[in-house]
Protein backbone atom coordinates (compact mmCIF):
# COMPACT_ATOMS: atom_id res chain seq x y z
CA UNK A 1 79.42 -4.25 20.10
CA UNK A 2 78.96 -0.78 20.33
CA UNK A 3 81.95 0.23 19.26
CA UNK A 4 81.11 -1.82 15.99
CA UNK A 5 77.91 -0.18 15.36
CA UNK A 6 79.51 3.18 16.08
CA UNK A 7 81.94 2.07 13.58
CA UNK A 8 80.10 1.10 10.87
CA UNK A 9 77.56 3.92 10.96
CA UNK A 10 80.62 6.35 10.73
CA UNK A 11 81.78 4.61 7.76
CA UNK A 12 78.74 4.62 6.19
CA UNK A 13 77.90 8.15 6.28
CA UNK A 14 81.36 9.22 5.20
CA UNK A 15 81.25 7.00 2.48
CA UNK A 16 77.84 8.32 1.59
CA UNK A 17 78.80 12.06 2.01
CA UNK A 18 81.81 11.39 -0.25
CA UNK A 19 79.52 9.98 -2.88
CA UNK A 20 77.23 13.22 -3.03
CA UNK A 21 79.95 15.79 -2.77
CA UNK A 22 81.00 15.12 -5.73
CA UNK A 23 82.21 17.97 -7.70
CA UNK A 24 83.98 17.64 -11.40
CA UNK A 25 86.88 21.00 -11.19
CA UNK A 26 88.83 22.14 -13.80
CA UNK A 27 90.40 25.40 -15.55
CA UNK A 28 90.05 26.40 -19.50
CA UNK A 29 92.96 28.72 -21.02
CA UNK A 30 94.02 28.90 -24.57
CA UNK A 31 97.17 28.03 -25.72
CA UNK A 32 99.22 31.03 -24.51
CA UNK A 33 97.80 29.71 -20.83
CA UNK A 34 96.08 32.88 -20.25
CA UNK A 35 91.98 32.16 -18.73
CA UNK A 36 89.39 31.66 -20.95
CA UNK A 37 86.38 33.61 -19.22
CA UNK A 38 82.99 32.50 -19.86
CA UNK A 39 83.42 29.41 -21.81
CA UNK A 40 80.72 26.59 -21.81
CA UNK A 41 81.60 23.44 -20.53
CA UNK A 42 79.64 20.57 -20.29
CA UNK A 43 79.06 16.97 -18.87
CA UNK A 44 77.44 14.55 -21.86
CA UNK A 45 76.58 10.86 -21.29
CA UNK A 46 79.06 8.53 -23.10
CA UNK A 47 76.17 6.28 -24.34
CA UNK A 48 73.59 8.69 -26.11
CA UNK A 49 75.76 12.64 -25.78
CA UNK A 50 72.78 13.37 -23.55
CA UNK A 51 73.36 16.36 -22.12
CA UNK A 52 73.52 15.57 -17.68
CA UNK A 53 74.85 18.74 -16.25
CA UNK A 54 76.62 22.17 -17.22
CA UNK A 55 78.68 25.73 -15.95
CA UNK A 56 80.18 28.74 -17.47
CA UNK A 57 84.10 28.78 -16.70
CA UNK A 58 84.58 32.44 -14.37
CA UNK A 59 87.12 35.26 -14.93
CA UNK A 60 89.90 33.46 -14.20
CA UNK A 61 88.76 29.79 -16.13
CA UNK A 62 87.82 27.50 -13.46
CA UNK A 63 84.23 25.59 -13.48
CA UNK A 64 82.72 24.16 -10.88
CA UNK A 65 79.79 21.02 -12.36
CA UNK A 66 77.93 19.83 -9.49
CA UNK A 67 77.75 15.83 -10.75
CA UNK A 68 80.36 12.89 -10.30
CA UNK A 69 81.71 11.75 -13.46
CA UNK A 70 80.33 8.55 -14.49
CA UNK A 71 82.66 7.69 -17.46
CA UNK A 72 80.96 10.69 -19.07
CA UNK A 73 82.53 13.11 -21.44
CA UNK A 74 83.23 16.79 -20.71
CA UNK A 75 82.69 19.51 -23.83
CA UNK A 76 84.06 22.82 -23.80
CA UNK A 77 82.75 25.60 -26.41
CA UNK A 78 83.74 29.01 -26.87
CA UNK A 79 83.22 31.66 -29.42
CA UNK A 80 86.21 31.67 -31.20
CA UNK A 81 87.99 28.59 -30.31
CA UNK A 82 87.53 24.67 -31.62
CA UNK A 83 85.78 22.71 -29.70
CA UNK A 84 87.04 20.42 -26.98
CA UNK A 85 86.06 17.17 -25.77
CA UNK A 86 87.71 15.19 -22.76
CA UNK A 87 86.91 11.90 -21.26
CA UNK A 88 86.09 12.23 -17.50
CA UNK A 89 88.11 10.29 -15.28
CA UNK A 90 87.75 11.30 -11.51
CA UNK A 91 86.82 14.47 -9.80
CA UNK A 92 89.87 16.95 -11.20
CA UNK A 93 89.91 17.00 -15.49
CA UNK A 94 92.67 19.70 -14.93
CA UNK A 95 93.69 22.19 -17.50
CA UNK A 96 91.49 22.25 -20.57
CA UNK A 97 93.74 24.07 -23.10
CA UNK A 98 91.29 26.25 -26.08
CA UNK A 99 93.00 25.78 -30.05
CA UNK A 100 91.65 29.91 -31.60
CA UNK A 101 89.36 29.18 -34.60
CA UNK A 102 89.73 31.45 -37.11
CA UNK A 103 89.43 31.74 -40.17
CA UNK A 104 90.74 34.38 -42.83
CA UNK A 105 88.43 35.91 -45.45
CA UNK A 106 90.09 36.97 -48.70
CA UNK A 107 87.61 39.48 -49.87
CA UNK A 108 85.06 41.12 -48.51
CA UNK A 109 82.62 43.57 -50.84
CA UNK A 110 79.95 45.67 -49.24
CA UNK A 111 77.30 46.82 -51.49
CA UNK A 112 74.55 48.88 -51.14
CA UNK A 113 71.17 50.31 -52.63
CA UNK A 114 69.32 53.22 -52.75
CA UNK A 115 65.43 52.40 -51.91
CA UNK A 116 63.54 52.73 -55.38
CA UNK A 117 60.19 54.57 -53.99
CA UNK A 118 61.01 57.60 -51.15
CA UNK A 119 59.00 59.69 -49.69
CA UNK A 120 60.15 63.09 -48.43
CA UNK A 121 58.43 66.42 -48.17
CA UNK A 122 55.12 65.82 -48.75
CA UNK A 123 55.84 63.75 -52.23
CA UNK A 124 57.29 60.50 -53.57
CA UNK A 125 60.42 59.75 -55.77
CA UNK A 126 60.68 56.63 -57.63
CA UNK A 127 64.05 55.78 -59.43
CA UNK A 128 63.29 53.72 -62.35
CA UNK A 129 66.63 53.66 -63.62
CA UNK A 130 68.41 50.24 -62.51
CA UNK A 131 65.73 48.84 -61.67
CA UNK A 132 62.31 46.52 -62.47
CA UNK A 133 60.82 48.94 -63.42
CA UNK A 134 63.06 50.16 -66.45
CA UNK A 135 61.54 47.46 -68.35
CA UNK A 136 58.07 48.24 -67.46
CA UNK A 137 57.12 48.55 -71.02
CA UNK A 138 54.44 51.70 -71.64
CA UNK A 139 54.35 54.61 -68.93
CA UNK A 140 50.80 53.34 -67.76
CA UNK A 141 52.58 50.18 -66.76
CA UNK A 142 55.59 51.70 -65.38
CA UNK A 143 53.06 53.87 -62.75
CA UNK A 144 51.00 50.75 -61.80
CA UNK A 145 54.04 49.13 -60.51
CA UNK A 146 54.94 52.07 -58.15
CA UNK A 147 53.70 51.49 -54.49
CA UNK A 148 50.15 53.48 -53.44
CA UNK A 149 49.97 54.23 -57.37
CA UNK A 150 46.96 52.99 -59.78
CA UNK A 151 47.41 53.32 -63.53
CA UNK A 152 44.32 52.78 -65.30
CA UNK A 153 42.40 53.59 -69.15
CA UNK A 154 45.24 56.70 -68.75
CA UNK A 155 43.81 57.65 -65.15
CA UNK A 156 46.31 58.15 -62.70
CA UNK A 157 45.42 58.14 -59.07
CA UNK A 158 47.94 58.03 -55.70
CA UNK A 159 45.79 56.35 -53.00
CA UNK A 160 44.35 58.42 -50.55
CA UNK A 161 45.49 62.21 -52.35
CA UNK A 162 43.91 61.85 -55.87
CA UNK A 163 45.43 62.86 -59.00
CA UNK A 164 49.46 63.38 -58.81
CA UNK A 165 51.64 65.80 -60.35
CA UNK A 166 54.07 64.13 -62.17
CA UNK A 167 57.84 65.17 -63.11
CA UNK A 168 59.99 63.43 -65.47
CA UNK A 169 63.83 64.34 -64.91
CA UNK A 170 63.05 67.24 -62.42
């Protein structure tokens, strides 16, 4: 009788140990089989892709998620590469293999612009060529639209230094 109880109390716990050691295992490379370092890879519940557990794959593309399976779904994202998704089936999903995602641009133009108002030694420069304000209309107009300048019944004032010394073309 002992023996019985001995038995089934042995069988019991190693069933039960077996049950919450489960680890899912696997290794992500691309397609040349070289590791893919530092990809994301994730368990998602088949019902509702609720997210259940995670890892980052190491330096040399293995990834360790501390869950059992349950008919889930394993994702695997990268930067660069398409995503992957794999049904889980047991403890070992094996080699995950990465497809590159790129894409090829045809054209690429850079442009650039000069601020319109600068300030540098003590003064401010305002290009009005190319710009709103070339279409300002009168002068008086053209200076209210500057930043810190007022325009006024032919007063001009710069706020905070008073009247300004104006220079057209240098």
């Amino acid at each position: 009788m002992k023996e019985k109880v001995f038995f089934t109390t042995a069988l019991c716990l190693s069933a039960m140990t077996q049950m919450m050691a489960q680890n899912i295992t696997g290794k992500v490379m691309n397609t040349k089989g070289e590791p893919l370092a530092f990809a994301n890879v994730v368990l998602l519940n088949r019902t509702d892709s609720a997210f259940v557990k995670g890892a980052v794959s190491g330096e040399d593309g293995s990834f360790v998620i501390d869950s059992s399976c349950n008919g889930g779904i394993i994702k695997v994202t990268s930067v660069g590469y398409k995503t992957v998704c794999k049904d889980c089936e047991g403890e070992n999903v094996g080699i995950i293999k990465m497809e590159e995602d790129s894409n090829m641009l045809g054209e690429v133009v850079v442009k650039s612009s000069q601020p319109k108002t600068i300030l540098k030694h003590g003064g401010m420069t305002t290009i009005v060529a190319g710009s709103v304000l070339e279409k300002a209309g009168t002068m008086e107009h053209l200076l209210d639209r500057i930043p810190k300048v007022s325009a006024q019944n032919g007063s001009i004032e710069v706020f905070g230094r008073g009247e300004p010394v104006i220079y057209i073309n240098g």
